[in-house]
Protein backbone atom coordinates (compact mmCIF):
# COMPACT_ATOMS: atom_id res chain seq x y z
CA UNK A 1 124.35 162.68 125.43
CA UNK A 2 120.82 163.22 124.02
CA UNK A 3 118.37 160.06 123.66
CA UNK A 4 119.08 160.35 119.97
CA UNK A 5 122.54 159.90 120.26
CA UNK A 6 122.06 156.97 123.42
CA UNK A 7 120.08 155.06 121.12
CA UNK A 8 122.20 154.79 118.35
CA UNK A 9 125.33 153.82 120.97
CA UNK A 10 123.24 151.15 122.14
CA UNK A 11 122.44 149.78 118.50
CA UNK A 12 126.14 150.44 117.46
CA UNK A 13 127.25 148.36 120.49
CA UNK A 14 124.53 145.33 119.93
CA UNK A 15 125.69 145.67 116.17
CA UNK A 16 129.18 144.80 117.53
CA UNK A 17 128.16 142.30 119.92
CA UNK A 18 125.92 140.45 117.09
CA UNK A 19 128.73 140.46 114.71
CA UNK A 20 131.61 139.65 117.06
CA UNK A 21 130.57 135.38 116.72
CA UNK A 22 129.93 135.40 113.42
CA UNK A 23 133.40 137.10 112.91
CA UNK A 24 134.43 134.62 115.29
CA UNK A 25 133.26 131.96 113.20
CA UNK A 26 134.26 132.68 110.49
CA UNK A 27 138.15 132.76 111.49
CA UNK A 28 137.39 129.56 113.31
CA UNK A 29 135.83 127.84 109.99
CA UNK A 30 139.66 129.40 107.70
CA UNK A 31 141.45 128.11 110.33
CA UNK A 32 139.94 124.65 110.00
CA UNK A 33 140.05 124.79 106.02
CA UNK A 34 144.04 125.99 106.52
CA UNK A 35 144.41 122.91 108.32
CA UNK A 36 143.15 120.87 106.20
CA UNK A 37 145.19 121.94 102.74
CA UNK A 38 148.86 120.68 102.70
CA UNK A 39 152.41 121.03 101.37
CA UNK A 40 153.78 118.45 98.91
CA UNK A 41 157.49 118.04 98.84
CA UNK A 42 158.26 115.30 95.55
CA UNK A 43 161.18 114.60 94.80
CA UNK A 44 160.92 113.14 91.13
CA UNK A 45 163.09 110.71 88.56
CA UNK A 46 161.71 110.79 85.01
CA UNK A 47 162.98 108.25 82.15
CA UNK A 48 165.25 109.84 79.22
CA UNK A 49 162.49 109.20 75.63
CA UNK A 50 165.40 110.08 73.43
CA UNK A 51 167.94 107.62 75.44
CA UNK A 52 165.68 105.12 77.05
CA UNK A 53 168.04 103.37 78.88
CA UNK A 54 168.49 106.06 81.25
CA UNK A 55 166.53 108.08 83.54
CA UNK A 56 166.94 112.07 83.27
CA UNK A 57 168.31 114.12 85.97
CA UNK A 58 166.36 114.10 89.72
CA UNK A 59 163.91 116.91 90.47
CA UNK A 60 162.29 118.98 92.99
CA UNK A 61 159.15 120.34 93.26
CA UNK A 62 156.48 121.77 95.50
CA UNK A 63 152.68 121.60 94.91
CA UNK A 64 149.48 121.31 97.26
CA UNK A 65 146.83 118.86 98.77
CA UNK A 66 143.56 118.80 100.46
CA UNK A 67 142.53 116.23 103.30
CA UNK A 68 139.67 114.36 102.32
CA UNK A 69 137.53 111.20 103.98
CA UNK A 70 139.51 107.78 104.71
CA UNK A 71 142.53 110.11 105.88
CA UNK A 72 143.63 110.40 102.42
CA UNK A 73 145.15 113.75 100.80
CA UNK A 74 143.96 114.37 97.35
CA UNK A 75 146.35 115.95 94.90
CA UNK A 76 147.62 116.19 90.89
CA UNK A 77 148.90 113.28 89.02
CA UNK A 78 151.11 115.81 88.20
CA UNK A 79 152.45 117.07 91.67
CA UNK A 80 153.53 113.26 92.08
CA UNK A 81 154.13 111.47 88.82
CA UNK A 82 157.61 109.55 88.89
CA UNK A 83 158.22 110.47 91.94
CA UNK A 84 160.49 108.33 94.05
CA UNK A 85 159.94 109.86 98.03
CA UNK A 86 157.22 112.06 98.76
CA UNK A 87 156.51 114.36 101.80
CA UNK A 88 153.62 116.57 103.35
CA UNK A 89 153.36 118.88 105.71
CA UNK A 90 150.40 121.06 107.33
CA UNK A 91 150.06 125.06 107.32
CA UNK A 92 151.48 126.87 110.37
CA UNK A 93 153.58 122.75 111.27
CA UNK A 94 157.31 122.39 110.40
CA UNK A 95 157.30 118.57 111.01
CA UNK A 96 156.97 117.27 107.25
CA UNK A 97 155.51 113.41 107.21
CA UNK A 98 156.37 110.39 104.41
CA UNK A 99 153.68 110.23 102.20
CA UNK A 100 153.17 106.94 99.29
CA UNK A 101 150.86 107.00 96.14
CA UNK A 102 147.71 105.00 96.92
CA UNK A 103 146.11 105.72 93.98
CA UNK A 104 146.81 107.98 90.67
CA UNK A 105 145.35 108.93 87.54
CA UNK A 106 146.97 110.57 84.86
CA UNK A 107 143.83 110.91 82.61
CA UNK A 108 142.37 113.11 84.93
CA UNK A 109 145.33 114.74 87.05
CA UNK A 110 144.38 113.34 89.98
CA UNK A 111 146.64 111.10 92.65
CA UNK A 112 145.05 109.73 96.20
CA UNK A 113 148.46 110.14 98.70
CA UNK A 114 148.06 108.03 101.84
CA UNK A 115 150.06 109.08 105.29
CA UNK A 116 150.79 105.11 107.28
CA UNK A 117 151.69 107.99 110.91
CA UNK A 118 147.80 109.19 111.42
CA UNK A 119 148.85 111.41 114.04
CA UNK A 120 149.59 114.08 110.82
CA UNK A 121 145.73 114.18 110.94
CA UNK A 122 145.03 115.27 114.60
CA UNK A 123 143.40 118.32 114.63
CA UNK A 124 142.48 118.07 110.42
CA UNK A 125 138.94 117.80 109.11
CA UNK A 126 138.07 116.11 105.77
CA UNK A 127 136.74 118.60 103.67
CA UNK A 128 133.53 117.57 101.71
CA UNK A 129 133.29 117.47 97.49
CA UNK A 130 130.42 120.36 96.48
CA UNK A 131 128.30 120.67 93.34
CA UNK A 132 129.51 121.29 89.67
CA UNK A 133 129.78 125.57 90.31
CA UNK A 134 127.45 127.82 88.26
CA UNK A 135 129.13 131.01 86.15
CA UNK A 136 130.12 133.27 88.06
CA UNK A 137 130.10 132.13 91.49
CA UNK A 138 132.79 133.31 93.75
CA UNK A 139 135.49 130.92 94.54
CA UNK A 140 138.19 131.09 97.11
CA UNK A 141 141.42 128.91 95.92
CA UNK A 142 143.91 127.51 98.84
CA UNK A 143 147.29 126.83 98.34
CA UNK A 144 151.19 127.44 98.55
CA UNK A 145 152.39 128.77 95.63
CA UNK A 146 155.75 130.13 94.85
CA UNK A 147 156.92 133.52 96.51
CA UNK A 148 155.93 132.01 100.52
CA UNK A 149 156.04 129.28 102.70
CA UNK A 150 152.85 129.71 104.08
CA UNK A 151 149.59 128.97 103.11
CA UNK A 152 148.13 131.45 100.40
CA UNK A 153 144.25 132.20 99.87
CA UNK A 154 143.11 134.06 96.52
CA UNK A 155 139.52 134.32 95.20
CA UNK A 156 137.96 135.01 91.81
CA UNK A 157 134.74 133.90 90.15
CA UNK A 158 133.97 131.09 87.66
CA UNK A 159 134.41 132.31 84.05
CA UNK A 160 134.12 129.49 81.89
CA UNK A 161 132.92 125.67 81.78
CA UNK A 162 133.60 123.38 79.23
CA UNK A 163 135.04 120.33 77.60
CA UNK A 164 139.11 120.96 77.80
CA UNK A 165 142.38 119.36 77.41
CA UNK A 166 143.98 118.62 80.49
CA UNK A 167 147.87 119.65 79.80
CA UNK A 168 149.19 116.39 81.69
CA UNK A 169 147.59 113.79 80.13
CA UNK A 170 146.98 115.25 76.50
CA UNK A 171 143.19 114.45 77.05
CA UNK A 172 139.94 116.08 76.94
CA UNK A 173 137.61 115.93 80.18
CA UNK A 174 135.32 118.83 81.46
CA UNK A 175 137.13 121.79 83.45
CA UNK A 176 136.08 125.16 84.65
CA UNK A 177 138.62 128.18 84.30
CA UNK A 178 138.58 130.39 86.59
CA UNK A 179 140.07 134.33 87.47
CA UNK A 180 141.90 133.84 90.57
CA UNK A 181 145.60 133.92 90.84
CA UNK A 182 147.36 130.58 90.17
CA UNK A 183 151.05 130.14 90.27
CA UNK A 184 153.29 126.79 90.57
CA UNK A 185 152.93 125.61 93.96
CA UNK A 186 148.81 125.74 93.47
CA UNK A 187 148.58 122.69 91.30
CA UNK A 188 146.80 120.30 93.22
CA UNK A 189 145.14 122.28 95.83
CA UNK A 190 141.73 123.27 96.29
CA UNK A 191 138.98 125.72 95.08
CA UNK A 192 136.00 126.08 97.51
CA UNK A 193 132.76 127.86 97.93
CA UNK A 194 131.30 127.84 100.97
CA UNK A 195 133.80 125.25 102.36
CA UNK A 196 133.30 122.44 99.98
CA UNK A 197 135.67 121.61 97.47
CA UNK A 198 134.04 122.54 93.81
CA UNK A 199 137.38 121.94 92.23
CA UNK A 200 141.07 120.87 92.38
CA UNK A 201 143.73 123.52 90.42
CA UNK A 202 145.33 122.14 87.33
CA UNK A 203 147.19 124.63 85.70
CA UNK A 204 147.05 127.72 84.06
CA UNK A 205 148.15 130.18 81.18
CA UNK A 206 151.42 131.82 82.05
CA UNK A 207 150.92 134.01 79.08
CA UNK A 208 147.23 135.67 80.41
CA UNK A 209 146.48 137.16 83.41
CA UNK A 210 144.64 135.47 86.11
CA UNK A 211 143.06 132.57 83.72
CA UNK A 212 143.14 129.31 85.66
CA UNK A 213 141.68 126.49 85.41
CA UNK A 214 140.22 123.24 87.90
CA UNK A 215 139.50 119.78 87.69
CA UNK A 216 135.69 119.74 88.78
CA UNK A 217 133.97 117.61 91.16
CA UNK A 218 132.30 115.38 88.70
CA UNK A 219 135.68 114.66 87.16
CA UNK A 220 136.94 114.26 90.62
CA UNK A 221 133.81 112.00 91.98
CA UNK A 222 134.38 109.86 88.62
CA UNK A 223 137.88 109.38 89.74
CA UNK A 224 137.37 108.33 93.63
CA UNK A 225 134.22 106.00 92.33
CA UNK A 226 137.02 104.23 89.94
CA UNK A 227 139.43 103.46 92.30
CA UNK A 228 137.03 101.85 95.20
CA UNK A 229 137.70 98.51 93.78
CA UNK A 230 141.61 99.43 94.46
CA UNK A 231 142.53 99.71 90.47
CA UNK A 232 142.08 102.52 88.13
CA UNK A 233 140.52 101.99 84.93
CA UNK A 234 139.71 105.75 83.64
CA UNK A 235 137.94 107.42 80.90
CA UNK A 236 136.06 105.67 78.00
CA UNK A 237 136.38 106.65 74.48
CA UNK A 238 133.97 106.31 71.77
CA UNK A 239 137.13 106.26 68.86
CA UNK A 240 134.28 108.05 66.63
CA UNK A 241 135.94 111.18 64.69
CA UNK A 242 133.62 113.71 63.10
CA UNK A 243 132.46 116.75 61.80
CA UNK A 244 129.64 119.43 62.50
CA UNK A 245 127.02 119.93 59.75
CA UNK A 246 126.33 123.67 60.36
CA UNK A 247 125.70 123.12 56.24
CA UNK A 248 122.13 123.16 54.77
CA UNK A 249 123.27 121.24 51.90
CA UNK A 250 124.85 118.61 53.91
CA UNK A 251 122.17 118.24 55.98
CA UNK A 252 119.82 117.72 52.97
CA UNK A 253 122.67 115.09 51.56
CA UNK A 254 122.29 112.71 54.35
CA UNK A 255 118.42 112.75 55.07
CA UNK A 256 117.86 115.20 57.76
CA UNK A 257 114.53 116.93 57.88
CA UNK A 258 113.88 120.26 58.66
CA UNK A 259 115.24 120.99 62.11
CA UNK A 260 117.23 118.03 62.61
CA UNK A 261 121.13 118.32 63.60
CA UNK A 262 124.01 116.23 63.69
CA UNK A 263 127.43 115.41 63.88
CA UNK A 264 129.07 113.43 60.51
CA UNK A 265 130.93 110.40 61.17
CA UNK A 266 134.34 110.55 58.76
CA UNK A 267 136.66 107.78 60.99
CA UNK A 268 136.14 105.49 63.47
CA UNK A 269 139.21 104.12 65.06
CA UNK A 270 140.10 100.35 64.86
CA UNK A 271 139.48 98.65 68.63
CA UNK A 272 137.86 101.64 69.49
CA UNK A 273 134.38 101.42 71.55
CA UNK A 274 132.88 102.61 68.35
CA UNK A 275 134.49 100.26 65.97
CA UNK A 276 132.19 97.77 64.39
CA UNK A 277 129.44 99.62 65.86
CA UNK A 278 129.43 102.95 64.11
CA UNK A 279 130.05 103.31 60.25
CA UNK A 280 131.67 106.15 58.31
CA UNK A 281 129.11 108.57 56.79
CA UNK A 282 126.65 107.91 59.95
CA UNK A 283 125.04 111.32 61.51
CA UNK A 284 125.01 111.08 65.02
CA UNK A 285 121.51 112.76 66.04
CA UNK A 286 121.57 111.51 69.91
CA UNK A 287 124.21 110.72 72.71
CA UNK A 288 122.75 108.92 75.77
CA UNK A 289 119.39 110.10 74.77
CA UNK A 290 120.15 113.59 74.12
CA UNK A 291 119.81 115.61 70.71
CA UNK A 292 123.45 117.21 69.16
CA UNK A 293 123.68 119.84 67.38
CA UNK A 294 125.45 120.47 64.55
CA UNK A 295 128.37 122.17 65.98
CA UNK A 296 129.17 119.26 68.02
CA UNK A 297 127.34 120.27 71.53
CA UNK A 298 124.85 119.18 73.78
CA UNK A 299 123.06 120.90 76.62
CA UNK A 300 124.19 120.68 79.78
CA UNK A 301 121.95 122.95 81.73
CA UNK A 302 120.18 126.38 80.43
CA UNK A 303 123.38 128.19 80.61
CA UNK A 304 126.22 126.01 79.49
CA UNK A 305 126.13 123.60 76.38
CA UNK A 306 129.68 121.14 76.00
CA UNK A 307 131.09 119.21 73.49
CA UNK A 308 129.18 116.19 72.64
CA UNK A 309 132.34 113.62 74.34
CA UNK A 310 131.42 114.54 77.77
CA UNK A 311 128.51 112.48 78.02
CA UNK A 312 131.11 109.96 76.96
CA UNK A 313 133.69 110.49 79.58
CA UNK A 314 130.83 110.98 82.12
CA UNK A 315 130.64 106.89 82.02
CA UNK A 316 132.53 104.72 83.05
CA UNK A 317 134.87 101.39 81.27
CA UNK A 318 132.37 98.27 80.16
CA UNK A 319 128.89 100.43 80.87
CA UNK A 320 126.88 100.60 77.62
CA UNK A 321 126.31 104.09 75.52
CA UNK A 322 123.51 104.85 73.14
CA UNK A 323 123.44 106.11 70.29
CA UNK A 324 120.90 107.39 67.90
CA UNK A 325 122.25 106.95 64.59
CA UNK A 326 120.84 107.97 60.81
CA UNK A 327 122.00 105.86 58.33
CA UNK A 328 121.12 105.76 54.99
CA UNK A 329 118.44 108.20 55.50
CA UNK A 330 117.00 105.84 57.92
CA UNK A 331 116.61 106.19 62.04
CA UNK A 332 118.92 103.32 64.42
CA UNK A 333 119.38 102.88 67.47
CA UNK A 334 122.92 102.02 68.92
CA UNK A 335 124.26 100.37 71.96
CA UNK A 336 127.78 99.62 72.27
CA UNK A 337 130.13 98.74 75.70
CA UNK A 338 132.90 101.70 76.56
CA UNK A 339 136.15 101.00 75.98
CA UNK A 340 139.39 102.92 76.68
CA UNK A 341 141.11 105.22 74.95
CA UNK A 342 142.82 104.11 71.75
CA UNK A 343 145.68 106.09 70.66
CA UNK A 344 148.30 105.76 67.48
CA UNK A 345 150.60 108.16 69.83
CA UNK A 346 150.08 107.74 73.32
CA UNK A 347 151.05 109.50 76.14
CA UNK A 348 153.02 107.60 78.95
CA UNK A 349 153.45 108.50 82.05
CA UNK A 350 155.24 106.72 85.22
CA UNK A 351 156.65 103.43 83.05
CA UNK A 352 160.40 103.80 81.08
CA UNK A 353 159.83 103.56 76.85
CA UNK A 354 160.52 100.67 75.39
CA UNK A 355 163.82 100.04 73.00
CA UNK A 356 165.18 97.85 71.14
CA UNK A 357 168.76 97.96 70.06
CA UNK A 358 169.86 96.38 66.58
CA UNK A 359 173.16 96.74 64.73
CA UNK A 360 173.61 100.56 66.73
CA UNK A 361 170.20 101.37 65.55
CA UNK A 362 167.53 102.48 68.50
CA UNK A 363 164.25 101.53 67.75
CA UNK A 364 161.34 102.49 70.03
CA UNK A 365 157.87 103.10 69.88
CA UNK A 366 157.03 107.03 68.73
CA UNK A 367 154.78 108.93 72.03
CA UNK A 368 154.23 111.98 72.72
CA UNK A 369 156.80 111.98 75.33
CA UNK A 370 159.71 111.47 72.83
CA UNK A 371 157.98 114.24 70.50
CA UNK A 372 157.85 117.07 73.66
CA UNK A 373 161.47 115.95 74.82
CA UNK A 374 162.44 116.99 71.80
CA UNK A 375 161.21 120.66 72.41
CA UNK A 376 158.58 122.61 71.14
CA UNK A 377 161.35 125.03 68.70
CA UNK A 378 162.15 120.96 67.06
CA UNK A 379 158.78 120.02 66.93
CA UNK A 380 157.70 123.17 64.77
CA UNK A 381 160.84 123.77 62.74
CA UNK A 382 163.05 120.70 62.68
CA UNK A 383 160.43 117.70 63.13
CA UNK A 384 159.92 115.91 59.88
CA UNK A 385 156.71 116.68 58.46
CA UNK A 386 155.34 113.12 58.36
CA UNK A 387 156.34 112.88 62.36
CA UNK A 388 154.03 116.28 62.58
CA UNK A 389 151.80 114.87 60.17
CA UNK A 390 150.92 111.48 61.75
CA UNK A 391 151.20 112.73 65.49
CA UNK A 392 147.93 115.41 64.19
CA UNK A 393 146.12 112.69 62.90
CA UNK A 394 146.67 110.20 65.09
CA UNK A 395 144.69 107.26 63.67
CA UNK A 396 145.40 103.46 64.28
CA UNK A 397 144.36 101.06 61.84
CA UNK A 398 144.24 96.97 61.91
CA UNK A 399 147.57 97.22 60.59
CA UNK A 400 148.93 99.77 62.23
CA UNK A 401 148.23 99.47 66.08
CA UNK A 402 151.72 101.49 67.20
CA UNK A 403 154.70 103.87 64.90
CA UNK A 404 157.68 102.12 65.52
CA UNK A 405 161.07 104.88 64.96
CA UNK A 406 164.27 105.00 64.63
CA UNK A 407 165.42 107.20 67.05
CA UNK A 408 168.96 108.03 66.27
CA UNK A 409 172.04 105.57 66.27
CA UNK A 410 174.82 104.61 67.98
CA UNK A 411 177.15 105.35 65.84
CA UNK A 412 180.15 102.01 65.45
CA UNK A 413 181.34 100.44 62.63
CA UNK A 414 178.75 98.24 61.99
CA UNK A 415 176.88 100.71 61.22
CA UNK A 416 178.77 103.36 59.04
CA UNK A 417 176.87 105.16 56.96
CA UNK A 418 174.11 105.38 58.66
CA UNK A 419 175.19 107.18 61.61
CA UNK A 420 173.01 110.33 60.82
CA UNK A 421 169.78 108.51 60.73
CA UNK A 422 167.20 109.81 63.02
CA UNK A 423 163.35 110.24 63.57
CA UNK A 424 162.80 107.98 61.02
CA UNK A 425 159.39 105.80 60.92
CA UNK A 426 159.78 101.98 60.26
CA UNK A 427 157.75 100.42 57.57
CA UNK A 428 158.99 96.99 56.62
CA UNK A 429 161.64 94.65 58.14
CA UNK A 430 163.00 91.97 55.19
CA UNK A 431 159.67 92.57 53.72
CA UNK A 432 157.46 92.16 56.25
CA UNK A 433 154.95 95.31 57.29
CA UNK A 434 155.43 96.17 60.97
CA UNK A 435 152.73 97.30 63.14
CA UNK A 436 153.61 97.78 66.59
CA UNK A 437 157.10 96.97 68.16
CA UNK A 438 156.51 93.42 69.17
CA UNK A 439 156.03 92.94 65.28
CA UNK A 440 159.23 94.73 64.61
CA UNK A 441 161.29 92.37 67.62
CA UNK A 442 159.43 89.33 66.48
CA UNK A 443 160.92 89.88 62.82
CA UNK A 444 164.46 91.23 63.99
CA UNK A 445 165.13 88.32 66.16
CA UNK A 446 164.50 86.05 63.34
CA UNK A 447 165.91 87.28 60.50
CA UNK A 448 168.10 85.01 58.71
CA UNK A 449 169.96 85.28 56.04
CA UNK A 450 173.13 87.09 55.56
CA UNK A 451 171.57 90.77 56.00
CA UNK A 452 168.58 92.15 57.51
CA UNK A 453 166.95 95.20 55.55
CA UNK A 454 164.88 97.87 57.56
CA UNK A 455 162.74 100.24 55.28
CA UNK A 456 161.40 103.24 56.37
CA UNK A 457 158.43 105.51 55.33
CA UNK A 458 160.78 107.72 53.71
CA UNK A 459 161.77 105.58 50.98
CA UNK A 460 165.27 104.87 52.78
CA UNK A 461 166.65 101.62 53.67
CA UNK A 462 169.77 100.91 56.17
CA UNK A 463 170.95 96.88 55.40
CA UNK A 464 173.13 95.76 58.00
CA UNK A 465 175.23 92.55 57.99
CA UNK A 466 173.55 90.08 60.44
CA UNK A 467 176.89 88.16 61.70
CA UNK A 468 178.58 91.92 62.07
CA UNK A 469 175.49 92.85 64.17
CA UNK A 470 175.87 89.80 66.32
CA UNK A 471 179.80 89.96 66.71
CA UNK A 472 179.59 93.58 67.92
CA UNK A 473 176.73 93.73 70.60
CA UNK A 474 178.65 93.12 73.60
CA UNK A 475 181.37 95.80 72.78
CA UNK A 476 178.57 98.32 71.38
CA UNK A 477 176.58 98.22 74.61
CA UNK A 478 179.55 97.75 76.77
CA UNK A 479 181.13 101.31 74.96
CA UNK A 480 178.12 103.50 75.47
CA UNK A 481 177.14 101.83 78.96
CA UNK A 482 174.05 100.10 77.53
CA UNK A 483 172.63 96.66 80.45
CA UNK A 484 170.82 95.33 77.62
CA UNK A 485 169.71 95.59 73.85
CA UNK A 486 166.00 95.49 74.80
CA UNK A 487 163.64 96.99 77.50
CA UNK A 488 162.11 94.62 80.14
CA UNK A 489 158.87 94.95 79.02
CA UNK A 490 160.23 93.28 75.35
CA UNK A 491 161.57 90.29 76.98
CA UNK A 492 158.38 88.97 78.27
């Protein structure tokens, strides 16, 4: 062997011996993340929107976790919502332990499981919450999606950040889509880079390749900070709906100078945060001290601008918001206390629907959950336009505070002729204008009078015989296996 060639053995073998402990280290720091991402076993009971009485059939499903301080495992709302037992195991362990909801927040997606036999977390680390991630970083996503039993690692790079809807709660927060593979089973586990956790997987597009997307740690530091005082409030709304003013001319119209932007004020909605605080025709110029533009943004950092509500949502219930506010061609300033979210058509999750049962008739408020049970093909094609209509819109008023429906009817004799009725919106009982359901039981359950005469938005009445309605409730809820003619939550 000439010197040439001993030399470069000698570097080749301290090149091995160098890199030996940092492979070594490596494996050792997988092998602690691996141990500290889980296996979620729910088994899950949903309530029935169209028959509210009733709960649909049990379901199982699989989804992830991640191990984080206090011993707690940190998860989707939607890995765990209605769920009735709930179990966890760790990667490479067959033993699966009980786990309970501590904490959950459907807003956001996020649910705190707690584990009462610690020993699950010998040998587990807590992993630590990271930064918000920049474009394009690399992250590495953990969890144990369909095809396996096992743990599964894939990695991809941050591709997008913005203000999105989350698909569980209907509501818009800040994600970050990513390009690594995501499958069911993910939800709920993490995405980390350099062994923090930058971001917990939500969902994804089954129509795209690789486009995923994760709940970000200021979402998720928003939602631990909520819950330390052992309830969970969530997100804040500002109720303020409005449009960009990209136009010159209607720029000009309200009093902006040159330069100037702003966002056009054309609702506010009634016991919003905004209501009584921000007018109709106001330009919004400022959000907690920083300038909009007229396509509805602000600037986040050099690279990424969002839509103006995140510096909403990035408070939290009863702080105060500023605003900075032209109106009538005139500079204000505006302060006004956060409120929650105020929604015509809500979205409810873990709680049955409420009911009411009159004369055969269902009534019940109209959510979103009634609208998707119904299927996306009915929603498009069959749904009555005004139920498409007012679910777009989605504006309460003072007199309007919930849609109360008919939701289809039992059909009995008492009711004959009107045994087709469905998806119908109520507008007046005997007269009187009903704006949520506790107006429409309020005027039900005193009606006097030989009939009682329910209108609805479509012109249409149904007028059923009040003694008749009274003489056949037993046998009407007795024949289709109905407890009682209301929901709980009514009777209080």
């Amino acid at each position: 062997m000439s010197i040439k060639q001993s030399t470069i053995a000698v570097i080749a073998g301290l090149l091995f011996v160098l890199s030996a402990p940092a492979a070594s280290h490596a494996k050792t720091k997988l092998d602690t993340i691996n141990r500290s991402v889980v296996k979620i076993f729910s088994i899950s009971r949903a309530p029935s929107f169209s028959t509210p009485w009733q709960y649909k059939m049990q379901k199982s499903a699989t989804g992830t976790g991640v191990i984080i301080s206090g011993n707690r495992i940190l998860t989707n709302a939607h890995v765990v919502s209605d769920s009735v037992f709930i179990q966890v195991k760790k990667a490479n362990d067959p033993q699966r332990y009980t786990a309970r909801i501590e904490k959950i927040g459907h807003q956001c997606d996020l649910a705190i499981l707690k584990i009462d036999n610690l020993s699950f977390f010998d040998e587990t680390k807590a992993l630590n919450l990271g930064k918000l991630p920049k474009l394009q970083d690399e992250v590495s996503v953990f969890g144990f999606p369909m095809g396996g039993n096992e743990i599964s690692i894939t990695k991809g790079i941050v591709s997008r950040i913005e203000q999105m809807e989350y698909t569980h709660s209907s509501y818009d927060l800040l994600g970050v889509q990513i390009d690594a593979a995501i499958n069911p089973g993910n939800s709920g586990g993490p995405a980390l880079e350099k062994g923090k956790i930058i971001g917990i997987v939500m969902q994804g597009i089954q129509s795209s390749n690789n486009i995923g997307y994760i709940i970000p740690t200021p979402i998720i530091k928003h939602f631990l900070k909520d819950v330390e005082d052992g309830s969970y409030d969530g997100f804040p709304d500002s109720g303020i709906f409005a449009q960009g003013m990209e136009s010159e001319s209607l720029r000009k119209y309200y009093g902006l100078k040159n330069g100037e932007a702003g966002l056009l004020v054309h609702h506010v909605s009634f016991g919003s945060s905004a209501y009584g605080f921000i007018q109709k025709d106001d330009v919004i110029v400022e959000v907690d001290g920083i300038s909009t533009a007229n396509d509805g943004t602000i600037k986040l950092n050099k690279d990424i601008r969002l839509a103006a509500t995140y510096l909403v949502r990035s408070h939290y219930l009863g702080e105060t918001l500023k605003f900075g506010v032209i109106r009538d061609k005139k500079k204000i300033d505006i302060s006004m206390p956060l409120k929650p979210n105020v929604q015509l058509i809500p979205k409810v999750h873990d709680k049955k629907p409420s009911y009411y049962i009159f004369g055969g008739l269902i009534l019940m408020p109209l959510t979103k959950n009634y609208l998707m049970e119904r299927g996306r093909k009915w929603y498009y094609l069959k749904a009555p336009p005004y139920l498409r209509a007012t679910e777009e819109s989605q504006y309460p008023t003072e007199k309007t505070r919930e849609l109360v429906i008919i939701g289809s009817v039992l059909a009995h004799k008492v009711n004959i002729g009107y045994h087709k009725k469905a998806d119908l919106l109520v507008s007046k009982v005997n007269g009187i204008e009903i704006g949520d359901m506790l107006e429409l039981v309020t005027a039900l359950e005193n009606s006097s009078g030989k009939f009682t005469r329910i209108e609805t938005k479509d012109g249409t009445q149904s007028i059923l015989d009040n003694k008749a309605v009274k003489e056949s409730e037993a046998e009407l809820l007795k024949r289709y296996d109905i407890k009682e003619k209301m929901s709980p939550d009514l009777k209080r």
